[in-house]
Every structure is written in C-alpha cells, then in structure tokens.
PDB file of N, CA and C in Angstrom:
ATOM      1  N   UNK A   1       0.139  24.911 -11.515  1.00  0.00           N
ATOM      2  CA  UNK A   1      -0.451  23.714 -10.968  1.00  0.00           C
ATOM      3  C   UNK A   1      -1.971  23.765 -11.127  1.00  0.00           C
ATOM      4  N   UNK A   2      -2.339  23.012 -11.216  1.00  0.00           N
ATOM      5  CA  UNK A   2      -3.938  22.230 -11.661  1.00  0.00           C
ATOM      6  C   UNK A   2      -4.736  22.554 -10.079  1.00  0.00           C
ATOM      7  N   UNK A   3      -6.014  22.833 -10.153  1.00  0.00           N
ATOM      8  CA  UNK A   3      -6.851  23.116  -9.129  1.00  0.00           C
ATOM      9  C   UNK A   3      -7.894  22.205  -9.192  1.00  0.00           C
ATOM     10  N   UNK A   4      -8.571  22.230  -8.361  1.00  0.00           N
ATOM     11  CA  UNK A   4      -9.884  21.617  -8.284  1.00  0.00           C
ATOM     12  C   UNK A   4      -9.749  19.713  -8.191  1.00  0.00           C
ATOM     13  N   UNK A   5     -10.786  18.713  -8.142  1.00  0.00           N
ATOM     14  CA  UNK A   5     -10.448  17.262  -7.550  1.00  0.00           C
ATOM     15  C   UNK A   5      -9.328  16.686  -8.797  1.00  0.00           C
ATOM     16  N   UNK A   6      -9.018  15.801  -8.184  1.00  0.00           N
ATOM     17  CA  UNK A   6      -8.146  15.105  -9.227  1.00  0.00           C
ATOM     18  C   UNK A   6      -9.040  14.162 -10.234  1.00  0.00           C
ATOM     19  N   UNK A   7      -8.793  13.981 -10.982  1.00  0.00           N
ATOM     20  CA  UNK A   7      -9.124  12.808 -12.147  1.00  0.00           C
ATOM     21  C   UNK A   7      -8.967  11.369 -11.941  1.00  0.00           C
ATOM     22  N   UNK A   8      -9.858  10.698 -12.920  1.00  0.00           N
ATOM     23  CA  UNK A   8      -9.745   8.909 -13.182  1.00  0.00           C
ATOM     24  C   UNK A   8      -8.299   9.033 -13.544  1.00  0.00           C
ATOM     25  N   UNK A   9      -7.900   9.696 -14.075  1.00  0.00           N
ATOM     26  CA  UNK A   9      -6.848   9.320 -15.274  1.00  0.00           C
ATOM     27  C   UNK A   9      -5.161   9.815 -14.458  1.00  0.00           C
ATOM     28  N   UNK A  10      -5.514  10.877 -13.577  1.00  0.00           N
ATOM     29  CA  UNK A  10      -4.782  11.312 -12.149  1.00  0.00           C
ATOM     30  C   UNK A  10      -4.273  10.235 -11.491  1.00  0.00           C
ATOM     31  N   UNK A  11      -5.397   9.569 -11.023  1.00  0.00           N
ATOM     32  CA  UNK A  11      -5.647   8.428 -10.087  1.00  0.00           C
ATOM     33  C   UNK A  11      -4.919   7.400 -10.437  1.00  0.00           C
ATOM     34  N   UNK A  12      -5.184   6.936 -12.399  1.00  0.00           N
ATOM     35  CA  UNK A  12      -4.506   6.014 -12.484  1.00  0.00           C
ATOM     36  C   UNK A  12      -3.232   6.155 -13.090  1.00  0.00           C
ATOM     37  N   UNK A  13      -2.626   7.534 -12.989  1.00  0.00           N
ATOM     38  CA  UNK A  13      -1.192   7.999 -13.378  1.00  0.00           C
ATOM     39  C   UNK A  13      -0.365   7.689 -11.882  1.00  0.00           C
ATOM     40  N   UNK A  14      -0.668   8.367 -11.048  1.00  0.00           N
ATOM     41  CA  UNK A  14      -0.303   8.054  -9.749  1.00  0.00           C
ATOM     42  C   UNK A  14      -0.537   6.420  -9.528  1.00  0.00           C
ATOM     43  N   UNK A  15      -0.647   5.844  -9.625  1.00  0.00           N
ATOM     44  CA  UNK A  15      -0.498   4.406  -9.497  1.00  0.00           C
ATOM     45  C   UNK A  15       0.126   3.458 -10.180  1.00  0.00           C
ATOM     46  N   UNK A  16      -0.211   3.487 -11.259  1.00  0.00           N
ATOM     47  CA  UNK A  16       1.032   3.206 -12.400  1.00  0.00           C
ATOM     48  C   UNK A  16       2.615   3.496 -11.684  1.00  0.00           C
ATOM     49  N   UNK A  17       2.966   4.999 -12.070  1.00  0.00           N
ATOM     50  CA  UNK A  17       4.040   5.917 -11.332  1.00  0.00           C
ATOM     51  C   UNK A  17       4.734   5.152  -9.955  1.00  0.00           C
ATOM     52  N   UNK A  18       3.882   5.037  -9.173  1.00  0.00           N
ATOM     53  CA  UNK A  18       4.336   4.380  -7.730  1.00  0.00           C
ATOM     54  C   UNK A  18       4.634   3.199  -8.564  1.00  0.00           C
ATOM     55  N   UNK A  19       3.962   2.448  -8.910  1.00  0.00           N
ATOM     56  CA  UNK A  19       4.121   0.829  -9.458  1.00  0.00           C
ATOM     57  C   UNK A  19       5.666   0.696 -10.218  1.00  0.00           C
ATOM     58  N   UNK A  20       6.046   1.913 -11.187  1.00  0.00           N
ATOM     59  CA  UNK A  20       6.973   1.827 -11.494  1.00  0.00           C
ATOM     60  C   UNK A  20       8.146   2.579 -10.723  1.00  0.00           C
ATOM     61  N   UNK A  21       7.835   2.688  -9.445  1.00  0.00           N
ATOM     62  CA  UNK A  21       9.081   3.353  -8.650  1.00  0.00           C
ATOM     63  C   UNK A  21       9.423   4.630  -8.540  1.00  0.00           C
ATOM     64  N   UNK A  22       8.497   5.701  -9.513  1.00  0.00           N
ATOM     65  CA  UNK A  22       8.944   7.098  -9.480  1.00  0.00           C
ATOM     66  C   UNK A  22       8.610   8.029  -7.802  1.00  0.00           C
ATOM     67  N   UNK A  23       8.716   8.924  -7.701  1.00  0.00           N
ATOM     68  CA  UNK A  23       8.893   9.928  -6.747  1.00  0.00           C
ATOM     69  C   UNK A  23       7.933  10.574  -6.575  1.00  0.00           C
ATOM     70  N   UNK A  24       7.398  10.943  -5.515  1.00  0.00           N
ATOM     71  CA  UNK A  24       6.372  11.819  -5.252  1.00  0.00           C
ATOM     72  C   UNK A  24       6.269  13.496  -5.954  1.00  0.00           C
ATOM     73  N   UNK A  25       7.803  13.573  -6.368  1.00  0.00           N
ATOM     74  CA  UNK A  25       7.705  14.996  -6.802  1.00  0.00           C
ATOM     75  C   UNK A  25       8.071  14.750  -8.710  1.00  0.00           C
ATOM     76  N   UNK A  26       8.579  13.451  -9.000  1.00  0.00           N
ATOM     77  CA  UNK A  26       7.652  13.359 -10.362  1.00  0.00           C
ATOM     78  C   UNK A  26       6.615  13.144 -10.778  1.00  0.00           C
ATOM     79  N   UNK A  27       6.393  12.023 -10.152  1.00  0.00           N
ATOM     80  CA  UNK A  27       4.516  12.155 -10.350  1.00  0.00           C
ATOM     81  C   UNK A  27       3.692  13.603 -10.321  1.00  0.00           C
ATOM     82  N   UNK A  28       3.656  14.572  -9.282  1.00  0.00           N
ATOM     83  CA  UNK A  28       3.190  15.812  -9.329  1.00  0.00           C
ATOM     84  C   UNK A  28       4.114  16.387 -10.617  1.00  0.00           C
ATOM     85  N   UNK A  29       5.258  16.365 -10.817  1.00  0.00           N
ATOM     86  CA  UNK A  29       5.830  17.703 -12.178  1.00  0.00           C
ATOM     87  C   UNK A  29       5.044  16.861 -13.459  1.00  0.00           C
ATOM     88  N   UNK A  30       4.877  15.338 -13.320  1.00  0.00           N
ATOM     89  CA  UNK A  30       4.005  14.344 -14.566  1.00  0.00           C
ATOM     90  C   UNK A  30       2.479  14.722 -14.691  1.00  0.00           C
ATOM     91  N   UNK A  31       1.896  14.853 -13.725  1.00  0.00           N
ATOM     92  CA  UNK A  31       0.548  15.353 -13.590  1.00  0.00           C
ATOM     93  C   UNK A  31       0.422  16.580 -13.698  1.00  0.00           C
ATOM     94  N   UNK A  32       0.931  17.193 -13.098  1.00  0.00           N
ATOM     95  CA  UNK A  32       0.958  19.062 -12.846  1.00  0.00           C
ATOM     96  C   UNK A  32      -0.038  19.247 -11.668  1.00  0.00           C
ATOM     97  N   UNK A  33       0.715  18.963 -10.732  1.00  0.00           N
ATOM     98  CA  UNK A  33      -0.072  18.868  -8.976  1.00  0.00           C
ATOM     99  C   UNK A  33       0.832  19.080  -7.935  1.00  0.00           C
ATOM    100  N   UNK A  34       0.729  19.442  -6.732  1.00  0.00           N
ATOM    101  CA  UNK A  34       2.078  19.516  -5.805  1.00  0.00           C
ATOM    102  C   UNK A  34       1.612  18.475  -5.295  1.00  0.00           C
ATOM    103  N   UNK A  35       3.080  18.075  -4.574  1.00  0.00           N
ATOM    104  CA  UNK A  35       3.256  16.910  -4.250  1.00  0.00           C
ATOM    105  C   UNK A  35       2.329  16.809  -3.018  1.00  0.00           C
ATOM    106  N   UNK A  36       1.967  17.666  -1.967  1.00  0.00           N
ATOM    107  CA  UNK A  36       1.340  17.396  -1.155  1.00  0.00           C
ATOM    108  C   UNK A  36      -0.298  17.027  -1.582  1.00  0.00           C
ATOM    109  N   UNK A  37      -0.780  17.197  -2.891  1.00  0.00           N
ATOM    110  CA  UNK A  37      -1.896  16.438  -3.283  1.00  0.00           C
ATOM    111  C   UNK A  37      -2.187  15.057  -3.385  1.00  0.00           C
ATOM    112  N   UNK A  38      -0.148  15.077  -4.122  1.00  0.00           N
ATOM    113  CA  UNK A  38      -0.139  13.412  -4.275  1.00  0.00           C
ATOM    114  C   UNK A  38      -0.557  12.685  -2.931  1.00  0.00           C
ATOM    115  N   UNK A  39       0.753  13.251  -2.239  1.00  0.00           N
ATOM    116  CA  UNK A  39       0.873  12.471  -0.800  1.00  0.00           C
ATOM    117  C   UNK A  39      -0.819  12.212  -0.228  1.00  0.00           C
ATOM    118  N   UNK A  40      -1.561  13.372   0.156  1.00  0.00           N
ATOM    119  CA  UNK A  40      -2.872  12.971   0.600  1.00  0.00           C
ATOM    120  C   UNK A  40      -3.486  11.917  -0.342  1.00  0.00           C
ATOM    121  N   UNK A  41      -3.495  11.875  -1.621  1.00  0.00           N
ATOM    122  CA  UNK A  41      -4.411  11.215  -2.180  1.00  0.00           C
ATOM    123  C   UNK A  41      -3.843   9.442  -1.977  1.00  0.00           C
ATOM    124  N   UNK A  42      -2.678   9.677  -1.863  1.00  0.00           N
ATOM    125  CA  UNK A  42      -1.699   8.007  -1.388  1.00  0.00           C
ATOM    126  C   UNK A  42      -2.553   7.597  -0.427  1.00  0.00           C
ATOM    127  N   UNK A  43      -2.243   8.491   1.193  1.00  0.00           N
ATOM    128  CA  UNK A  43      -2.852   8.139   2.110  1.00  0.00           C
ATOM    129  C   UNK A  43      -4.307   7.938   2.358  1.00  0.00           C
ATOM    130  N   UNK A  44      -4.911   8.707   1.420  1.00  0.00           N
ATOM    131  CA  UNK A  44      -6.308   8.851   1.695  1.00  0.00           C
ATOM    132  C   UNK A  44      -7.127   7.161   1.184  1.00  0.00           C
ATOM    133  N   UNK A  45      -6.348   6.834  -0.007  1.00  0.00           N
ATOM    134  CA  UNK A  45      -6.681   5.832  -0.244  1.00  0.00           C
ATOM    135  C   UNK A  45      -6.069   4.540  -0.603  1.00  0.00           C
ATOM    136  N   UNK A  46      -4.960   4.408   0.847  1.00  0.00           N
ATOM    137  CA  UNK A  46      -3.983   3.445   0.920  1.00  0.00           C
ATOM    138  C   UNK A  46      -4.772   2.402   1.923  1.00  0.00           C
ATOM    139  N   UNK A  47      -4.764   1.086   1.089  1.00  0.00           N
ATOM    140  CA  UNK A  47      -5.655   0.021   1.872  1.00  0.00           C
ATOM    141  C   UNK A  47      -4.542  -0.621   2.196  1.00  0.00           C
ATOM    142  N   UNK A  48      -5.093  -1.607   2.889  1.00  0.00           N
ATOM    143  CA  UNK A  48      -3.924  -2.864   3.273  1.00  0.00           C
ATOM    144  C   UNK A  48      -4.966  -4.561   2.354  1.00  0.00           C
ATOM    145  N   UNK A  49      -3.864  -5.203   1.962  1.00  0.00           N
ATOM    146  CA  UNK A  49      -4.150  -6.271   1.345  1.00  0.00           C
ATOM    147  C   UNK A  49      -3.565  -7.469   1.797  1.00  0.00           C
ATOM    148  N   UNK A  50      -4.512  -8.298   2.466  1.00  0.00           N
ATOM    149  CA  UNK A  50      -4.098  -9.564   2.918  1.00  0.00           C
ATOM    150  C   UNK A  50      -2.909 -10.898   1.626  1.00  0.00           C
ATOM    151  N   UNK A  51      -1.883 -11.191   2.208  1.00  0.00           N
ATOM    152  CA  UNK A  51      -1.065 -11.763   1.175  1.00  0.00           C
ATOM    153  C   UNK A  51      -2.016 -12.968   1.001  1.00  0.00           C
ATOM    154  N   UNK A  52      -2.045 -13.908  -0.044  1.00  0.00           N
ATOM    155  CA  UNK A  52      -2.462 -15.158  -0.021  1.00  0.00           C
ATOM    156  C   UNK A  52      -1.920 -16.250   0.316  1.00  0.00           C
ATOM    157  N   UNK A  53      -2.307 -17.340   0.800  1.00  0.00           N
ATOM    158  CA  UNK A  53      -1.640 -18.174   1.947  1.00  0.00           C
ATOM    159  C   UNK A  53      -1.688 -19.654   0.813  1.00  0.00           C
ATOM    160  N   UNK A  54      -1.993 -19.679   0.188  1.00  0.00           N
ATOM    161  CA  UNK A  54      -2.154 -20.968  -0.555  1.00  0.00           C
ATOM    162  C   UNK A  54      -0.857 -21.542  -0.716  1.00  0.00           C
ATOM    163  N   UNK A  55      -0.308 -22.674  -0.721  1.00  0.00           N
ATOM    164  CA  UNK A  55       0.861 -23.354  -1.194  1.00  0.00           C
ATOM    165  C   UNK A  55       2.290 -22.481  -0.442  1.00  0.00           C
ATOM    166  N   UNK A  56       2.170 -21.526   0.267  1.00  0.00           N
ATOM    167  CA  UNK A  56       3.318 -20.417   0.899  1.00  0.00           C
ATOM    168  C   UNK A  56       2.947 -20.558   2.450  1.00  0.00           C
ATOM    169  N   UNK A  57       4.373 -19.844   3.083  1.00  0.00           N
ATOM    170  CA  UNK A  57       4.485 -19.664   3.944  1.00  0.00           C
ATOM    171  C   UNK A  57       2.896 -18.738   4.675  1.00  0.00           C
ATOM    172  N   UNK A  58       2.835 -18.944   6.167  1.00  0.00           N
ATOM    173  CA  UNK A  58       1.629 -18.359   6.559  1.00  0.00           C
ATOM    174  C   UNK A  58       2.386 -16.778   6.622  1.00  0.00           C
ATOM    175  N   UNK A  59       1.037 -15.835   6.577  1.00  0.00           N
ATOM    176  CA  UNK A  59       1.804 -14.569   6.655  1.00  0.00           C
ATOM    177  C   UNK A  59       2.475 -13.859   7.658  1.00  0.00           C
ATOM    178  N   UNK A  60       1.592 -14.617   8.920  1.00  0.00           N
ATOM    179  CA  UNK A  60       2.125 -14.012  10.672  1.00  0.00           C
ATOM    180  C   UNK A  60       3.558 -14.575  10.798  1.00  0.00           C
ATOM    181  N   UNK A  61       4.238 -13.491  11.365  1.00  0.00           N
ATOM    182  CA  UNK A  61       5.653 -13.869  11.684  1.00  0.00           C
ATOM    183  C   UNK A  61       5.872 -14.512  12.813  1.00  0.00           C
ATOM    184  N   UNK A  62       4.176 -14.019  13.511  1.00  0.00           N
ATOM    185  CA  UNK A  62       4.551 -15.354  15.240  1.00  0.00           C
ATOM    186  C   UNK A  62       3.583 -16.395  14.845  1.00  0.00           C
ATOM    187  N   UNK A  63       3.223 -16.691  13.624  1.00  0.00           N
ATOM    188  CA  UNK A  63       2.185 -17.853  13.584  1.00  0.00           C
ATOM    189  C   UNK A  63       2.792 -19.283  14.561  1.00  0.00           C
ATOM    190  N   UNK A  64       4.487 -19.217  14.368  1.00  0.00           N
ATOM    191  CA  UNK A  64       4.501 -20.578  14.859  1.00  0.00           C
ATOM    192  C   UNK A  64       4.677 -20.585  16.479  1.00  0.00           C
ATOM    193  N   UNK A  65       5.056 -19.705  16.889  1.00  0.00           N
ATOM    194  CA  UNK A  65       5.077 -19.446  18.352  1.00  0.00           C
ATOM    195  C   UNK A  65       3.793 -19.024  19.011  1.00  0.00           C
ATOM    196  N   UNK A  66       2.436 -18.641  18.339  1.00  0.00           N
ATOM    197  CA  UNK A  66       0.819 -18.476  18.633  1.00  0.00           C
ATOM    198  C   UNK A  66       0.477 -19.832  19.269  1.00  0.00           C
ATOM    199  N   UNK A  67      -0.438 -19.470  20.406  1.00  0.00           N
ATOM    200  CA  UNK A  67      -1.615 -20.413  20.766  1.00  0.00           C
ATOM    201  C   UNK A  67      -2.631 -20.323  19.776  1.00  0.00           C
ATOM    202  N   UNK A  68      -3.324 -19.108  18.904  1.00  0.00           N
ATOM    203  CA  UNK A  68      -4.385 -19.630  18.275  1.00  0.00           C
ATOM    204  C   UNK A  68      -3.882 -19.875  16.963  1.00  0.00           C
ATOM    205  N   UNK A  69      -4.422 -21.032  16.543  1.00  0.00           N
ATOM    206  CA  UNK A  69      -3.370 -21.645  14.779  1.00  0.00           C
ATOM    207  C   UNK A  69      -4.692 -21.501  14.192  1.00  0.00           C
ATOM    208  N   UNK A  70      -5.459 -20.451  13.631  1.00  0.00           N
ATOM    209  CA  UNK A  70      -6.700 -20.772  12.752  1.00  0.00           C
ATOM    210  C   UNK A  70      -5.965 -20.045  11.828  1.00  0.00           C
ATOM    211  N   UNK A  71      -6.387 -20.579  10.099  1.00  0.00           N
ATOM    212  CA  UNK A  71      -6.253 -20.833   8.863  1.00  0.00           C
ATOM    213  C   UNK A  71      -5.826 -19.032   8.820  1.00  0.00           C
ATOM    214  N   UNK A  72      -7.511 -18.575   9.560  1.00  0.00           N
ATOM    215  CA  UNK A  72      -7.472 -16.837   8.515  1.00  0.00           C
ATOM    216  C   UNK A  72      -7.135 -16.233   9.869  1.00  0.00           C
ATOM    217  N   UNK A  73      -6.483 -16.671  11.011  1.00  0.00           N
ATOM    218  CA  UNK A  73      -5.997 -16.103  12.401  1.00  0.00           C
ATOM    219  C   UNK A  73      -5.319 -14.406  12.013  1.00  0.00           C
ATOM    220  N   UNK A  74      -4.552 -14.318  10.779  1.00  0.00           N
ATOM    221  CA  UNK A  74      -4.187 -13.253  10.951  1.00  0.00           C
ATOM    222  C   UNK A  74      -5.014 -12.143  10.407  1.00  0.00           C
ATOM    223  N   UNK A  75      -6.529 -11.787   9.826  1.00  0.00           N
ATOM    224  CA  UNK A  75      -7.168 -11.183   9.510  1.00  0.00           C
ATOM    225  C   UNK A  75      -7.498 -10.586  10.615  1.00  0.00           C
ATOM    226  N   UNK A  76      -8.044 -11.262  11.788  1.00  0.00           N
ATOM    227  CA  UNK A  76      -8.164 -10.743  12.896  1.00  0.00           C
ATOM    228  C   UNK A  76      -7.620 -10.528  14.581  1.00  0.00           C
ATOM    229  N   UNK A  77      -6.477 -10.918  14.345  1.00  0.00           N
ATOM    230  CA  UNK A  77      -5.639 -11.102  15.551  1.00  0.00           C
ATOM    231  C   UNK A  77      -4.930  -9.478  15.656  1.00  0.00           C
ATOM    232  N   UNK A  78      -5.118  -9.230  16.854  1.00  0.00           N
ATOM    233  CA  UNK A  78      -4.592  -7.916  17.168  1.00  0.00           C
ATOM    234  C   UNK A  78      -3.132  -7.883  17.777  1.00  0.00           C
ATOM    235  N   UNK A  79      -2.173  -9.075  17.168  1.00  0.00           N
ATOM    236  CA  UNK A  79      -0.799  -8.999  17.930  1.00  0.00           C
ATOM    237  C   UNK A  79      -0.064  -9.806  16.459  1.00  0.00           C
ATOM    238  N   UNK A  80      -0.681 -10.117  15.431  1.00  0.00           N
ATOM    239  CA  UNK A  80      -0.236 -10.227  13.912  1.00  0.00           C
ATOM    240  C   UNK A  80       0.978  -9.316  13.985  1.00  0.00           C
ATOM    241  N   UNK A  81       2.071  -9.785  12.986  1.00  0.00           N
ATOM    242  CA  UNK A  81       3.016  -9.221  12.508  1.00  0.00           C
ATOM    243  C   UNK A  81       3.284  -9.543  11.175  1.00  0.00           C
ATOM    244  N   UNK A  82       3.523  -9.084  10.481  1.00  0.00           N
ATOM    245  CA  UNK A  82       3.566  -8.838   9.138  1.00  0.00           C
ATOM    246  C   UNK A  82       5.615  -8.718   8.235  1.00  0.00           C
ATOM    247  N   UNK A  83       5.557  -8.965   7.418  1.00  0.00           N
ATOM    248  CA  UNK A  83       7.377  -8.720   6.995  1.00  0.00           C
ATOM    249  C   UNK A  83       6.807  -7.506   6.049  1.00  0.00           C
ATOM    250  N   UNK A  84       7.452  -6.552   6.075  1.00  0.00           N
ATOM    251  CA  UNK A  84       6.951  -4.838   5.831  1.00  0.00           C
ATOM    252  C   UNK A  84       7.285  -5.111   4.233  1.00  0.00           C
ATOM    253  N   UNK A  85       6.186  -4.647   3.456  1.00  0.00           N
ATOM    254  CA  UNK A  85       6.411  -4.627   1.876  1.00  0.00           C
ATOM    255  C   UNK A  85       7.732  -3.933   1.714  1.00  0.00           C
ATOM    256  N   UNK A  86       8.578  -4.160   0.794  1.00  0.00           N
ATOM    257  CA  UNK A  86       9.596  -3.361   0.329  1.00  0.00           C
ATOM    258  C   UNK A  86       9.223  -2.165  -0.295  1.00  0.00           C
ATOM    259  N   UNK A  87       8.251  -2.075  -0.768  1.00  0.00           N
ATOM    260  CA  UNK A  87       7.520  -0.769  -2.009  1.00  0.00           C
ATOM    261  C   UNK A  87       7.444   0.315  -1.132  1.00  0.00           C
ATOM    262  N   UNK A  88       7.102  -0.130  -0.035  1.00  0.00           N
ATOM    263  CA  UNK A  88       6.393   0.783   1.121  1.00  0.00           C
ATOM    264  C   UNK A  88       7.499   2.268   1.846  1.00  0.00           C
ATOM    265  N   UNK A  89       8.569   0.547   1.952  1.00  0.00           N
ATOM    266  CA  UNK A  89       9.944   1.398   2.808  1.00  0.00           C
ATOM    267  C   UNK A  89      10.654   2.244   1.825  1.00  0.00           C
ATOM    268  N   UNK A  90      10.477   2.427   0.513  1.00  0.00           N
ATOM    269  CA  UNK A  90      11.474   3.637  -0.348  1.00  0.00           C
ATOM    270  C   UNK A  90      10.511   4.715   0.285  1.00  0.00           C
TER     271      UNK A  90
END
C-alpha cells in the first residue's frame, strides 16, 4: 500500500469509482490504499448539495404542512427533511 497524501488523480479515481457504484475495498485494491484512507477521505470531504427547485417538487418533505413557505426556507430551517439520496444508503 501507497504512503504519504493522496493525489489529484486519487481524488478523482475515488469519485468516478463511487459514481460508478464500486466498493470501498475496490477502490483501495484500484488505487493501492486501505480502505480506511478511502473512507476518511469520503468523509472528510463529503458536502451536502442543495437539490434544485425549478419546475419540481419543493425539496422539504414538511414544506406543505410548514408555517414558514419561503422559496429558499429549506437552506436554513433547522426542522427541514430531506428524501435520503439512494447513492448514500448502499
């Protein structure tokens, strides 16, 4: 196994990889890394991304049962609920 920071090219193997559905412990035997590198480097730089609301459903699951109805309400509402990405739950 490989020592020292990971790479651009790491970075964008592991992402690709997830994108196409592989495993935490292929990606590391694909790279030559243990998997617990992968895993930190997932978490370390796992953002969250607001869905876009244009022409679709709003994204809050209590938008219609809310007192406050503003446009970007769920960016900052601290009782938002979300329908859980599928990518997430494998």
């Amino acid at each position: 196994m490989s020592k020292g920071h990971l790479s651009y090219s790491d970075r964008l193997a592991i992402e690709n990889m997830l994108d196409e559905g592989h495993t935490i412990k292929e990606i590391g035997i694909d790279i030559k890394r243990d998997s617990s590198v992968i895993v930190r480097e997932i978490n370390k730089h796992n953002s969250l991304v607001f869905p876009g609301t244009y022409n679709k459903q709003h994204p809050c699951l209590k938008y219609h049962s809310c007192n406050v109805k503003d446009f970007n309400c769920f960016k900052t509402c601290k009782n938002a609920e979300f329908k859980p990405c599928p990518k997430l739950s494998v």
